[in-house]
PDB file of N, CA and C in Angstrom:
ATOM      1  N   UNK A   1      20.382 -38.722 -22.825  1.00  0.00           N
ATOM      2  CA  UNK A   1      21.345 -38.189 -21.873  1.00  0.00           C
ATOM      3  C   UNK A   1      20.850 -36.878 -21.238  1.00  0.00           C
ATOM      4  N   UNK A   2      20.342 -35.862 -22.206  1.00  0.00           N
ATOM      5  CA  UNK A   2      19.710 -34.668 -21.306  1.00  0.00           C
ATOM      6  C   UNK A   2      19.138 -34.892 -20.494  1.00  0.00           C
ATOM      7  N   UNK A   3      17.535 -35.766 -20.782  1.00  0.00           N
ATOM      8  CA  UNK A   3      17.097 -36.391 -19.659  1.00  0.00           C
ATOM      9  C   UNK A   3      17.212 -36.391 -18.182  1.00  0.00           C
ATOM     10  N   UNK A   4      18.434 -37.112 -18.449  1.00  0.00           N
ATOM     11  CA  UNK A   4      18.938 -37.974 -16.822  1.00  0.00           C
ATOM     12  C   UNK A   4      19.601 -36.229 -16.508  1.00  0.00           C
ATOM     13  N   UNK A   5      20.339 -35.149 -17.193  1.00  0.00           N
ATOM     14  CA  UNK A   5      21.132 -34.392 -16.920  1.00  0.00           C
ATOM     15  C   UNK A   5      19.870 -33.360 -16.403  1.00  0.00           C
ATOM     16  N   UNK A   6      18.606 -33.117 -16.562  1.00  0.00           N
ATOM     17  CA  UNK A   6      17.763 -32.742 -16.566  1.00  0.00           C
ATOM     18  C   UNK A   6      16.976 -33.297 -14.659  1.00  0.00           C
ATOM     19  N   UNK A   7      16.658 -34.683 -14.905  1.00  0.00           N
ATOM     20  CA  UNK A   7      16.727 -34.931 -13.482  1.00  0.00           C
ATOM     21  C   UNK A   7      17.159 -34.924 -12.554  1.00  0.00           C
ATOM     22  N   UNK A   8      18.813 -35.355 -12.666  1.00  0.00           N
ATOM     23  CA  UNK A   8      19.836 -35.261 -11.702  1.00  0.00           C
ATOM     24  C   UNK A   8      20.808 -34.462 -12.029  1.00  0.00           C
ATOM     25  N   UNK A   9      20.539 -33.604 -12.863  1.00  0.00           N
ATOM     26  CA  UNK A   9      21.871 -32.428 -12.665  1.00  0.00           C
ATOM     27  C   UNK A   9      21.255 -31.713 -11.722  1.00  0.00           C
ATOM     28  N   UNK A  10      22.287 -30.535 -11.907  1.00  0.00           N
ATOM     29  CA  UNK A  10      22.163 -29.238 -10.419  1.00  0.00           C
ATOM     30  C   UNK A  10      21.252 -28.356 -10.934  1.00  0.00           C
ATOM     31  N   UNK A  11      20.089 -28.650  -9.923  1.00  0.00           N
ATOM     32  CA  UNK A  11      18.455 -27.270  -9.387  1.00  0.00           C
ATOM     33  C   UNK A  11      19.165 -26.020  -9.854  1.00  0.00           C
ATOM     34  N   UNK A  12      18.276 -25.175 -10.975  1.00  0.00           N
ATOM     35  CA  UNK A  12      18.953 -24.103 -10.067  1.00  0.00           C
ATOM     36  C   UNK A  12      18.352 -23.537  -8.841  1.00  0.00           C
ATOM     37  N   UNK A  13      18.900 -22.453  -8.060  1.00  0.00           N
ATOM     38  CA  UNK A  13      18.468 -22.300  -6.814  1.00  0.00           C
ATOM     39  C   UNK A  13      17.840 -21.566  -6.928  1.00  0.00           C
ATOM     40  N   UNK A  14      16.350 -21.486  -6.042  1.00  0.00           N
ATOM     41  CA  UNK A  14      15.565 -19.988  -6.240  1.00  0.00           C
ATOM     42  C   UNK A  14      16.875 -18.775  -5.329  1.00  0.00           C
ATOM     43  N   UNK A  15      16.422 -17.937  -6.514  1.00  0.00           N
ATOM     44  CA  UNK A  15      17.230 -16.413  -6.018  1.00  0.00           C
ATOM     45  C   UNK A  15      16.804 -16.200  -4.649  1.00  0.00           C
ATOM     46  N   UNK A  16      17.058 -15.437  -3.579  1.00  0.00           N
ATOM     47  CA  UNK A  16      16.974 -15.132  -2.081  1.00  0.00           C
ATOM     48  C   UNK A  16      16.521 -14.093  -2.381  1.00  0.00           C
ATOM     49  N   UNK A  17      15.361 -13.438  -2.268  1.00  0.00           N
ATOM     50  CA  UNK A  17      14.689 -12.087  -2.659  1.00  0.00           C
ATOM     51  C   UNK A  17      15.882 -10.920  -2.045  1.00  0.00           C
ATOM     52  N   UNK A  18      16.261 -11.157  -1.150  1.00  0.00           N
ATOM     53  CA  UNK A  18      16.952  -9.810  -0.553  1.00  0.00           C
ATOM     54  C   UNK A  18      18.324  -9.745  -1.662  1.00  0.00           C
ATOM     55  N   UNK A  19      18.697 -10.935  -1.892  1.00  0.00           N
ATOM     56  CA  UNK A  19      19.730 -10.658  -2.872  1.00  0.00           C
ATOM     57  C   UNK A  19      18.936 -10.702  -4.346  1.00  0.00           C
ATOM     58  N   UNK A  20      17.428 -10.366  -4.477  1.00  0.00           N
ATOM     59  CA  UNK A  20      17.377 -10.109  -6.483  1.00  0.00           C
ATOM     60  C   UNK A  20      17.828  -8.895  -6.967  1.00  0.00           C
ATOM     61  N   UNK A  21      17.754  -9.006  -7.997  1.00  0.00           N
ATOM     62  CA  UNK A  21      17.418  -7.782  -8.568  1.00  0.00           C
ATOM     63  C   UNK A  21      16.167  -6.782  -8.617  1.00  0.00           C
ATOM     64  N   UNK A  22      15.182  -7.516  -8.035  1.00  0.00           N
ATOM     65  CA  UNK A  22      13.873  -7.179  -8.908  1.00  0.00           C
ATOM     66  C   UNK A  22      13.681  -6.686  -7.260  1.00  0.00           C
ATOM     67  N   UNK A  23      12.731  -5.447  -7.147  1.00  0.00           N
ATOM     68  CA  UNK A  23      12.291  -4.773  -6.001  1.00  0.00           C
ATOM     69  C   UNK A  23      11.684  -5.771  -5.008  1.00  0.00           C
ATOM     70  N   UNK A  24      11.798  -5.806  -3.868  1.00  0.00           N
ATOM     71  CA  UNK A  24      11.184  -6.948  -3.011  1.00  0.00           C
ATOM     72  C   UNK A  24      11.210  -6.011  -1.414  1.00  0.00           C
ATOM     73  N   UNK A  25       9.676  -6.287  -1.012  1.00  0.00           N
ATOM     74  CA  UNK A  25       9.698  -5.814   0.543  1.00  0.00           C
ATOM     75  C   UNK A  25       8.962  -6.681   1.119  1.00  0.00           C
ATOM     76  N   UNK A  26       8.615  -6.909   2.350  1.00  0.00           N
ATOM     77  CA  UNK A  26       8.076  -8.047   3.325  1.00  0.00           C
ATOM     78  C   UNK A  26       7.770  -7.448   4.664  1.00  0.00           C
ATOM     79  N   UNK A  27       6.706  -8.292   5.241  1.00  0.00           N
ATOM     80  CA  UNK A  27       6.387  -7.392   6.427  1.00  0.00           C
ATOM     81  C   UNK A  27       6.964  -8.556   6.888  1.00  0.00           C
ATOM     82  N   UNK A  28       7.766  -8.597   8.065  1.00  0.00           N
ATOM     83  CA  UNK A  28       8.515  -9.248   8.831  1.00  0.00           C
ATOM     84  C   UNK A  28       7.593 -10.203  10.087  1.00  0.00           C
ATOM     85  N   UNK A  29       7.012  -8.917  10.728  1.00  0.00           N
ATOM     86  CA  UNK A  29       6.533  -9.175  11.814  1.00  0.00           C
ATOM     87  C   UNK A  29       5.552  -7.598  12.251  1.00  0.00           C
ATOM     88  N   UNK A  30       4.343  -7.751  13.547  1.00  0.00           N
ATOM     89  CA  UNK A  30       3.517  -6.574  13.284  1.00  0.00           C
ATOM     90  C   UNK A  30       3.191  -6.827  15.231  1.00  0.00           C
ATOM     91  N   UNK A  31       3.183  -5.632  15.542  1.00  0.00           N
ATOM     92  CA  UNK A  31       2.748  -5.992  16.829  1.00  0.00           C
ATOM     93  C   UNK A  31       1.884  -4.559  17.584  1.00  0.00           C
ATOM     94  N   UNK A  32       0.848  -4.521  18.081  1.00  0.00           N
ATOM     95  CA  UNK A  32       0.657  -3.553  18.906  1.00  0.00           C
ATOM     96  C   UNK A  32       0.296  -3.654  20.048  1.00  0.00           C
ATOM     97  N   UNK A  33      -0.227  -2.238  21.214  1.00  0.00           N
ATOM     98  CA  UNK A  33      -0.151  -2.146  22.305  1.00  0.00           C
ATOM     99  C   UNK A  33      -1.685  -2.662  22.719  1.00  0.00           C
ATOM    100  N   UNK A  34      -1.901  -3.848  23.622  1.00  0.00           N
ATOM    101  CA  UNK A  34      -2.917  -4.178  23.996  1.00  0.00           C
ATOM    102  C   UNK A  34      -4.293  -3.402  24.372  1.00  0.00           C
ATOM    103  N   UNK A  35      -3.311  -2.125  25.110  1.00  0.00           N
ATOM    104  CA  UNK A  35      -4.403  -1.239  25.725  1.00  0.00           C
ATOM    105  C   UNK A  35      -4.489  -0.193  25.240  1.00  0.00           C
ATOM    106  N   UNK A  36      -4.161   0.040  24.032  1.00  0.00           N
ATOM    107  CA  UNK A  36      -4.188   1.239  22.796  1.00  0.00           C
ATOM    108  C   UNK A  36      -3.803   0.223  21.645  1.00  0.00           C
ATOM    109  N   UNK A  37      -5.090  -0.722  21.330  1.00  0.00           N
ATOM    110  CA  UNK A  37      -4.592  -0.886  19.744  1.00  0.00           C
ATOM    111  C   UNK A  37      -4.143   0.119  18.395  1.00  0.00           C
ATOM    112  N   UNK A  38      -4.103   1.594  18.553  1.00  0.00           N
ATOM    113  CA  UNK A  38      -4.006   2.591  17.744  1.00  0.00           C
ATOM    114  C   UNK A  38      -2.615   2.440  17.642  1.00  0.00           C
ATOM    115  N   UNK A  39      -1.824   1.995  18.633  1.00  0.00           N
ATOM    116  CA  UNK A  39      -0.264   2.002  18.658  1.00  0.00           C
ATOM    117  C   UNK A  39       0.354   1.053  18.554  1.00  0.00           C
ATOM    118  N   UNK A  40       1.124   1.259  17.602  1.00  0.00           N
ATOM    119  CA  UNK A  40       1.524  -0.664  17.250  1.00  0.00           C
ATOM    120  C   UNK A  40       2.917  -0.147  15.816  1.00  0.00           C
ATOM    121  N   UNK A  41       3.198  -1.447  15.480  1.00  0.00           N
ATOM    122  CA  UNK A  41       4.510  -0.725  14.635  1.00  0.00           C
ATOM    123  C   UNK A  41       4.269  -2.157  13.500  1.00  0.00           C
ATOM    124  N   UNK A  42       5.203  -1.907  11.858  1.00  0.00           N
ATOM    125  CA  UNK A  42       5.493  -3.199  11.265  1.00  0.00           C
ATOM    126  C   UNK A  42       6.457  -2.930  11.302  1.00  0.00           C
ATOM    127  N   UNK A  43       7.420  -4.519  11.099  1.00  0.00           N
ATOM    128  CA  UNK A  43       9.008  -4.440  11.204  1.00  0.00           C
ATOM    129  C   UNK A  43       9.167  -4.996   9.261  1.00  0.00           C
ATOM    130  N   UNK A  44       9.399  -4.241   9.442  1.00  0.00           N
ATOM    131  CA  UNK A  44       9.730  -4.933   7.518  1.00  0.00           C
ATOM    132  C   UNK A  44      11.132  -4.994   7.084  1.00  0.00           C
ATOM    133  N   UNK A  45      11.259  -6.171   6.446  1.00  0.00           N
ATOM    134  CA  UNK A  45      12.511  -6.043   5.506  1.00  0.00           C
ATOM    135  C   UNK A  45      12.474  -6.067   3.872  1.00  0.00           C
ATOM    136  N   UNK A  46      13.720  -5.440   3.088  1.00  0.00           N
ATOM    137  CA  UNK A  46      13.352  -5.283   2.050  1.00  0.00           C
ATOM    138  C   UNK A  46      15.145  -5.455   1.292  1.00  0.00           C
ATOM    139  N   UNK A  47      15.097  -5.458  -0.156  1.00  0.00           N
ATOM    140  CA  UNK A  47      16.707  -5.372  -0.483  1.00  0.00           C
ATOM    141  C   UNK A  47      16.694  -3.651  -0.901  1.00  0.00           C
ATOM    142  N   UNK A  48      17.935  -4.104  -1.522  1.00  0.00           N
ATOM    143  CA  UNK A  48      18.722  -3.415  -2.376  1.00  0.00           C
ATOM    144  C   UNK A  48      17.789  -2.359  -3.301  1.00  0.00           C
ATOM    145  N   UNK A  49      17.244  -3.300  -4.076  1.00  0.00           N
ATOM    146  CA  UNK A  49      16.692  -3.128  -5.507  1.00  0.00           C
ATOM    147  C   UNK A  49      15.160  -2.564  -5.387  1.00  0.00           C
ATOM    148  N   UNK A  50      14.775  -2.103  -4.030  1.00  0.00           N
ATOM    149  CA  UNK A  50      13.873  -2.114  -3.464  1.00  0.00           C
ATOM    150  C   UNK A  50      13.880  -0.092  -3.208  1.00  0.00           C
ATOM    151  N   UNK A  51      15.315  -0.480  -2.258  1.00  0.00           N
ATOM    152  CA  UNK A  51      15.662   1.108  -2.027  1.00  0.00           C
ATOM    153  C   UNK A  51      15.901   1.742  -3.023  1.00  0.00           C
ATOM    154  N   UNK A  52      16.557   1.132  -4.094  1.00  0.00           N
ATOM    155  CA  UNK A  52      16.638   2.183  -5.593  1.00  0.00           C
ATOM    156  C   UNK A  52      15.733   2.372  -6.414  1.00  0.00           C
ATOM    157  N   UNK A  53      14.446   1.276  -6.183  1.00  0.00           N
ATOM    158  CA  UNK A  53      13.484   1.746  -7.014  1.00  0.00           C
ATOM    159  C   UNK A  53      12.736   3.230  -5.921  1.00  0.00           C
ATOM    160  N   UNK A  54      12.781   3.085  -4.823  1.00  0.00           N
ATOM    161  CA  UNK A  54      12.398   4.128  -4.123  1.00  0.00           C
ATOM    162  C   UNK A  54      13.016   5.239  -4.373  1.00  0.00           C
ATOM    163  N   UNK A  55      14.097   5.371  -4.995  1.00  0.00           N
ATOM    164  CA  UNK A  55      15.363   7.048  -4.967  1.00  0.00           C
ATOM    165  C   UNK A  55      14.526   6.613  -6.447  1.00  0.00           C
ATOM    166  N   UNK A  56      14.506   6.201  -7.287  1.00  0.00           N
ATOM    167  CA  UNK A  56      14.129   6.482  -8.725  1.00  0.00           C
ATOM    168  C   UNK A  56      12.769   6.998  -8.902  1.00  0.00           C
ATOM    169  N   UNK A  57      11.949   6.907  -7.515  1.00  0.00           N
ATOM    170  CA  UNK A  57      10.635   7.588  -7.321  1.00  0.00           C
ATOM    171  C   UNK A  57      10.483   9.085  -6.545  1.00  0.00           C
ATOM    172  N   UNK A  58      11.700   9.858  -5.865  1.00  0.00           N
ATOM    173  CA  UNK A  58      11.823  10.522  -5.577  1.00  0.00           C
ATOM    174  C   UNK A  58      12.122  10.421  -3.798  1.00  0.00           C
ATOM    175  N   UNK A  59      12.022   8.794  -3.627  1.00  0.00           N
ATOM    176  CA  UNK A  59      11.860   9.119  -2.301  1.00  0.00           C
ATOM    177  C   UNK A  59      13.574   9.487  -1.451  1.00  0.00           C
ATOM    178  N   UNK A  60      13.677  10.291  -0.560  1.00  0.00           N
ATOM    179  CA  UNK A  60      14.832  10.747  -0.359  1.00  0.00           C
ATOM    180  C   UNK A  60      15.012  10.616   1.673  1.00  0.00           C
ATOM    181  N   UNK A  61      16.368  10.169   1.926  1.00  0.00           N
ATOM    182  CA  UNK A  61      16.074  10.602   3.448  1.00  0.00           C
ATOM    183  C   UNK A  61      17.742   9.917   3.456  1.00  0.00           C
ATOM    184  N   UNK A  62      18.512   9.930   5.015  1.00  0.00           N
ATOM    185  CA  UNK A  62      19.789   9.843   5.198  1.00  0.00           C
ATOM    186  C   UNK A  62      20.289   8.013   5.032  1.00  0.00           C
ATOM    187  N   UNK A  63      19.301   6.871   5.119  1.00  0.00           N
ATOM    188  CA  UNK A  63      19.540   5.935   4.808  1.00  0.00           C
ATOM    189  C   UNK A  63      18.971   5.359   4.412  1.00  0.00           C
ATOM    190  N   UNK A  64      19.105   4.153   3.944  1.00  0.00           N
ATOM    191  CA  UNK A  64      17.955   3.139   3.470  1.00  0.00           C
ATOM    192  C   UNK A  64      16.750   3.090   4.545  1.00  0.00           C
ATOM    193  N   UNK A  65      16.907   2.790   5.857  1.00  0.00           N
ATOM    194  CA  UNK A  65      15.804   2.931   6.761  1.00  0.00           C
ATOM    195  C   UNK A  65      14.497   3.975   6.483  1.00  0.00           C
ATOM    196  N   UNK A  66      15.743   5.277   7.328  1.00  0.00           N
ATOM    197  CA  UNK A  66      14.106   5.876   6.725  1.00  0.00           C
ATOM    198  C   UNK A  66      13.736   6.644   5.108  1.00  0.00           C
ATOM    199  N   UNK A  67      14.722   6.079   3.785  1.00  0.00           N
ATOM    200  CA  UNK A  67      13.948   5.783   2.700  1.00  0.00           C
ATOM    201  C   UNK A  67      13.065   5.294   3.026  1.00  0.00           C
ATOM    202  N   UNK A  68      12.837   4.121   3.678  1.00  0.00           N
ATOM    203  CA  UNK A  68      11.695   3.215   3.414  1.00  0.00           C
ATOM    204  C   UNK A  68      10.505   3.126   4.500  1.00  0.00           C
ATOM    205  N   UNK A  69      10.821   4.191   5.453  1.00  0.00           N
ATOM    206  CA  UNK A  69      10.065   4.747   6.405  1.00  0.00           C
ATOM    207  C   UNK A  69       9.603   5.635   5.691  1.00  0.00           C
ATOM    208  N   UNK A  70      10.025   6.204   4.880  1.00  0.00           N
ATOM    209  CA  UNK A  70       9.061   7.095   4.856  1.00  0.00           C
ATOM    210  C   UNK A  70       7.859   7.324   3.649  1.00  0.00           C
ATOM    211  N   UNK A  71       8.489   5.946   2.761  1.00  0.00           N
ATOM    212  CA  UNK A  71       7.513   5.394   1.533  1.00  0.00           C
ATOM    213  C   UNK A  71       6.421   4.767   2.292  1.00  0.00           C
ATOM    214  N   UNK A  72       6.597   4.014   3.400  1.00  0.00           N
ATOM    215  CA  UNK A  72       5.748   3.058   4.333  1.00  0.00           C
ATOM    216  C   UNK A  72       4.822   4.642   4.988  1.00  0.00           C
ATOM    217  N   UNK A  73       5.385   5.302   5.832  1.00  0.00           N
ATOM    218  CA  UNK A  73       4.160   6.251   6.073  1.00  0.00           C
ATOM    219  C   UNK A  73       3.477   6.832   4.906  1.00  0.00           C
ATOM    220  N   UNK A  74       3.880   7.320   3.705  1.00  0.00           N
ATOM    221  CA  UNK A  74       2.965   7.581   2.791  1.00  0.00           C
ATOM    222  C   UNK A  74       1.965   6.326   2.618  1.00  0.00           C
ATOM    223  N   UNK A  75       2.715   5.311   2.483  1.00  0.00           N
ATOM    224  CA  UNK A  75       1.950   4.239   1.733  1.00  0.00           C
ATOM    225  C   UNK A  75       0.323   4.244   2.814  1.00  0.00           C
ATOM    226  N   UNK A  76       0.695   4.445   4.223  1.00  0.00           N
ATOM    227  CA  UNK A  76      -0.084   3.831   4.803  1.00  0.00           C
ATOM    228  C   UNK A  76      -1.076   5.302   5.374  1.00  0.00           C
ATOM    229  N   UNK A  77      -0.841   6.715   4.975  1.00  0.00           N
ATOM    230  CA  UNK A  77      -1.549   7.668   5.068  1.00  0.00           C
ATOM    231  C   UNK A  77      -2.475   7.999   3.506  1.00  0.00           C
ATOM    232  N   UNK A  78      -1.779   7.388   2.706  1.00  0.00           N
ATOM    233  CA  UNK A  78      -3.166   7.276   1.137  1.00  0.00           C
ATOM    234  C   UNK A  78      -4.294   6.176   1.955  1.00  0.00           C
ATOM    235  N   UNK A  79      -3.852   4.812   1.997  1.00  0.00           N
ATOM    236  CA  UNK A  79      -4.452   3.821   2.481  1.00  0.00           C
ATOM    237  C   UNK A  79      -5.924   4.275   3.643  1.00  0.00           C
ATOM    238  N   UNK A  80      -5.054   5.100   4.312  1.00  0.00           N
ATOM    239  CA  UNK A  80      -5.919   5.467   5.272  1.00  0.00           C
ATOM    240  C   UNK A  80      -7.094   6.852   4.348  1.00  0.00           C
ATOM    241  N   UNK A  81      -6.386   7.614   3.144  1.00  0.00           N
ATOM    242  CA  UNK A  81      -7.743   8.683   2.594  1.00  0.00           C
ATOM    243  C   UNK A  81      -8.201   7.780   1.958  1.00  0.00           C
ATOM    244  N   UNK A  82      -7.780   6.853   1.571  1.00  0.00           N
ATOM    245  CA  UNK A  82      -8.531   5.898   0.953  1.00  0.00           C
ATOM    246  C   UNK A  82      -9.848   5.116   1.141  1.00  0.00           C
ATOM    247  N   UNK A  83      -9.943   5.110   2.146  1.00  0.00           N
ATOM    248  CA  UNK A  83     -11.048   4.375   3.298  1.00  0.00           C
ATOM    249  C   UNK A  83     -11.507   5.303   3.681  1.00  0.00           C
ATOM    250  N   UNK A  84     -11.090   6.937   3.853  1.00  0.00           N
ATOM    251  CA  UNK A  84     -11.859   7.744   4.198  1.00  0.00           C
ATOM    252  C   UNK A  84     -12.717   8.182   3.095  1.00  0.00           C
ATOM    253  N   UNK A  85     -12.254   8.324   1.793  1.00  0.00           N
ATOM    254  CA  UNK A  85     -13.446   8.393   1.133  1.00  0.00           C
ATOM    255  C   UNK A  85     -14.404   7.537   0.548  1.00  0.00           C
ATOM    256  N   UNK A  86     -14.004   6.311   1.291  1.00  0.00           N
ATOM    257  CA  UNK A  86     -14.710   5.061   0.377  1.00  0.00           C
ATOM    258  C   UNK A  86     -15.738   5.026   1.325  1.00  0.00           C
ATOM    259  N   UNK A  87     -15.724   6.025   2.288  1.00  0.00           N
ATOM    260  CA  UNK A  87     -16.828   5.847   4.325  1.00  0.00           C
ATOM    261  C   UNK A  87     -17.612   6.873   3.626  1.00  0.00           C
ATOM    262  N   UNK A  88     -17.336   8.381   2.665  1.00  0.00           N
ATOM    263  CA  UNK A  88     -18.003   9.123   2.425  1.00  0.00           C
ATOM    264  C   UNK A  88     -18.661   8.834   0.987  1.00  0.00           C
ATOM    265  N   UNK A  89     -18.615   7.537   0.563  1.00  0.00           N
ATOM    266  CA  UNK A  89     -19.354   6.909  -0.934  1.00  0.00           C
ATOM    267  C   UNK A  89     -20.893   7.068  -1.001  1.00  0.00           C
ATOM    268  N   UNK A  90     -21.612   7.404  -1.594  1.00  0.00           N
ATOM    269  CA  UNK A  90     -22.987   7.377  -1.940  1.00  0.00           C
ATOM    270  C   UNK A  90     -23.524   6.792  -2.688  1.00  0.00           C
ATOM    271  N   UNK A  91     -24.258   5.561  -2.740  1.00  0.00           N
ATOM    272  CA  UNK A  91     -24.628   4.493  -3.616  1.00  0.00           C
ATOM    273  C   UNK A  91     -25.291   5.342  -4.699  1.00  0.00           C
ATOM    274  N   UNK A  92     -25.371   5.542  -5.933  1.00  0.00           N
ATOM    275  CA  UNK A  92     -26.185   5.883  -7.052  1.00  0.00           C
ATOM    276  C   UNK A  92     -26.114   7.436  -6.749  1.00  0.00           C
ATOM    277  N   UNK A  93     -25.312   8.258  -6.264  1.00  0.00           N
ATOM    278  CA  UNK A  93     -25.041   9.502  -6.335  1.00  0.00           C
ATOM    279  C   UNK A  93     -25.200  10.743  -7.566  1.00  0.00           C
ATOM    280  N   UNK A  94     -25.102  10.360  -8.314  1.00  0.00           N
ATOM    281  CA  UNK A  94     -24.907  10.353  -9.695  1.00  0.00           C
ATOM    282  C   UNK A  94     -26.866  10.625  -9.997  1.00  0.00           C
ATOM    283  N   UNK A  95     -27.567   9.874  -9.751  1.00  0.00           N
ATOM    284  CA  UNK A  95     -28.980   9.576 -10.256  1.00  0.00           C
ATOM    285  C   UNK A  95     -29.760  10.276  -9.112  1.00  0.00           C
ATOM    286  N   UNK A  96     -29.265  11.091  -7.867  1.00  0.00           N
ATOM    287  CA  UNK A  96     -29.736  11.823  -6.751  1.00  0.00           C
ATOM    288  C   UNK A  96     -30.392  13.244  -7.594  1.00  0.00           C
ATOM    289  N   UNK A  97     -31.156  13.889  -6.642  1.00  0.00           N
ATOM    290  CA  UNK A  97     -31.200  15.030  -7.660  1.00  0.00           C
ATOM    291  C   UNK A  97     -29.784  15.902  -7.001  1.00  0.00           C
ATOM    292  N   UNK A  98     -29.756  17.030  -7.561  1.00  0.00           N
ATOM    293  CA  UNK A  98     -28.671  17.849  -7.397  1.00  0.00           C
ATOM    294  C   UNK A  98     -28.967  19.106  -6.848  1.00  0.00           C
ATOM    295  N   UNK A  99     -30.256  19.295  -7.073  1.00  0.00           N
ATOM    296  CA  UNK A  99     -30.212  20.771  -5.957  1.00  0.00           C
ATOM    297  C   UNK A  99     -31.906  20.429  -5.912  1.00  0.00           C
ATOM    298  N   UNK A 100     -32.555  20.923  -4.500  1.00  0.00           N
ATOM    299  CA  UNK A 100     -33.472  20.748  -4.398  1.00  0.00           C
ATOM    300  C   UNK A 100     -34.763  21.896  -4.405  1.00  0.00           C
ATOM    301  N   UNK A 101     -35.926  21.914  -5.426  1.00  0.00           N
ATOM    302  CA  UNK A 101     -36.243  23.172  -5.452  1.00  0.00           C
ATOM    303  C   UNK A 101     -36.768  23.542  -4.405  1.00  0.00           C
ATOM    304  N   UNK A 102     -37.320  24.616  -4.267  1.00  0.00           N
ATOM    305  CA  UNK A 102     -38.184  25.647  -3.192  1.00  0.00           C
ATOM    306  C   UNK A 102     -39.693  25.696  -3.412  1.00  0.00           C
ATOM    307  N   UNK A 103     -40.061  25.332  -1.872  1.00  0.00           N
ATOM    308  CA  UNK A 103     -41.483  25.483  -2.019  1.00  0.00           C
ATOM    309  C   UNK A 103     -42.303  26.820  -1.374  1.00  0.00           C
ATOM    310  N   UNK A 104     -42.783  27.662  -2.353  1.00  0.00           N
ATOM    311  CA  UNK A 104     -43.389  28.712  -2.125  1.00  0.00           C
ATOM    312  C   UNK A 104     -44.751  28.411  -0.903  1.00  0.00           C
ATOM    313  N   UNK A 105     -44.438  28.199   0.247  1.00  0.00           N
ATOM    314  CA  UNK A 105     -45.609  27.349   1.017  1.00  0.00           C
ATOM    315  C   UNK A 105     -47.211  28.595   1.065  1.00  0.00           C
ATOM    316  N   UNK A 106     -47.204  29.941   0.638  1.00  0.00           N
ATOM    317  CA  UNK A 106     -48.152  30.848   0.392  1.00  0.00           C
ATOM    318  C   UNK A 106     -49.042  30.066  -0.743  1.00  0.00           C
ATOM    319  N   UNK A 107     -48.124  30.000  -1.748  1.00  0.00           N
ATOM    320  CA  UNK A 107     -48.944  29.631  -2.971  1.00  0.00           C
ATOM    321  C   UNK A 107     -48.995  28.325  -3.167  1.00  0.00           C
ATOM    322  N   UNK A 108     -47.844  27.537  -2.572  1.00  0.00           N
ATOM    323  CA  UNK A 108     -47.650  25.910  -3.000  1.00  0.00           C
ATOM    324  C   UNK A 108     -47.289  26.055  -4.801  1.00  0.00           C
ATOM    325  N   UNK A 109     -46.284  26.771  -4.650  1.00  0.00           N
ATOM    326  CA  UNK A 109     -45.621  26.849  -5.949  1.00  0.00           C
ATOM    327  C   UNK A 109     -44.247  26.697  -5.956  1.00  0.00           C
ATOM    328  N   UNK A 110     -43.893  25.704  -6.557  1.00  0.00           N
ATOM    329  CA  UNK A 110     -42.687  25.029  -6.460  1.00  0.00           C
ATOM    330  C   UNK A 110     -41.578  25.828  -7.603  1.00  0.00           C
TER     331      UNK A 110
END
C-alpha cells in the first residue's frame, strides 16, 4: 500500500525560493549601453531570508532595495580588487631575488 501511496500520492512541491527560508538571490536580467559597455546595470531579485541574512552581516540602509544595493556594490568592488591583484601576480615571486646587489664598476666588485 505505501508503494502505490508513494507513487500516486501528493509530490511534495519544490519550495519557491523567494518564499524559503534559506537565503536566495538571482540575477534576473543584465543589460548595458552599446556605446559605453562600462555602463550597464543587473536587475536582481532576492527574498526575505536573504535581506536578514544581510542585517545579520551588518549591512544597513532605508529598505530592502538598497540593503541589497549596497551588498551588490561591495560584492562587485572586492571582485573588481580582486582581479586587480590577480593582474599584479608574479609567477614564482617568492624564488626572485629580493634586492639586487651593486656593482662597484671601478673595481668590478660586487
Amino acid at each position: 500500500m505505501n508503494l502505490f501511496k508513494n507513487l500516486f500520492g501528493k509530490k511534495e512541491q519544490p519550495v519557491n525560493p523567494k518564499e524559503s527560508k534559506e537565503p536566495w538571490v538571482n540575477v534576473v536580467n543584465t543589460d548595458f549601453d552599446e556605446s559605453n559597455p562600462r555602463q550597464g546595470y543587473m536587475e536582481l531579485e532576492w527574498n526575505t531570508a536573504f535581506v536578514d541574512f544581510l542585517k545579520q552581516h551588518g549591512y544597513k540602509g532605508k529598505n530592502d532595495e538598497e540593503i541589497v544595493d549596497k551588498w551588490f556594490t561591495e560584492l562587485c568592488k572586492n571582485i573588481g580588487a580582486q582581479m586587480d591583484e590577480e593582474a599584479k601576480f608574479v609567477a614564482d615571486a617568492d624564488i626572485l631575488p629580493k634586492a639586487r646587489k651593486k656593482v662597484d664598476k671601478k673595481s668590478n666588485v660586487k
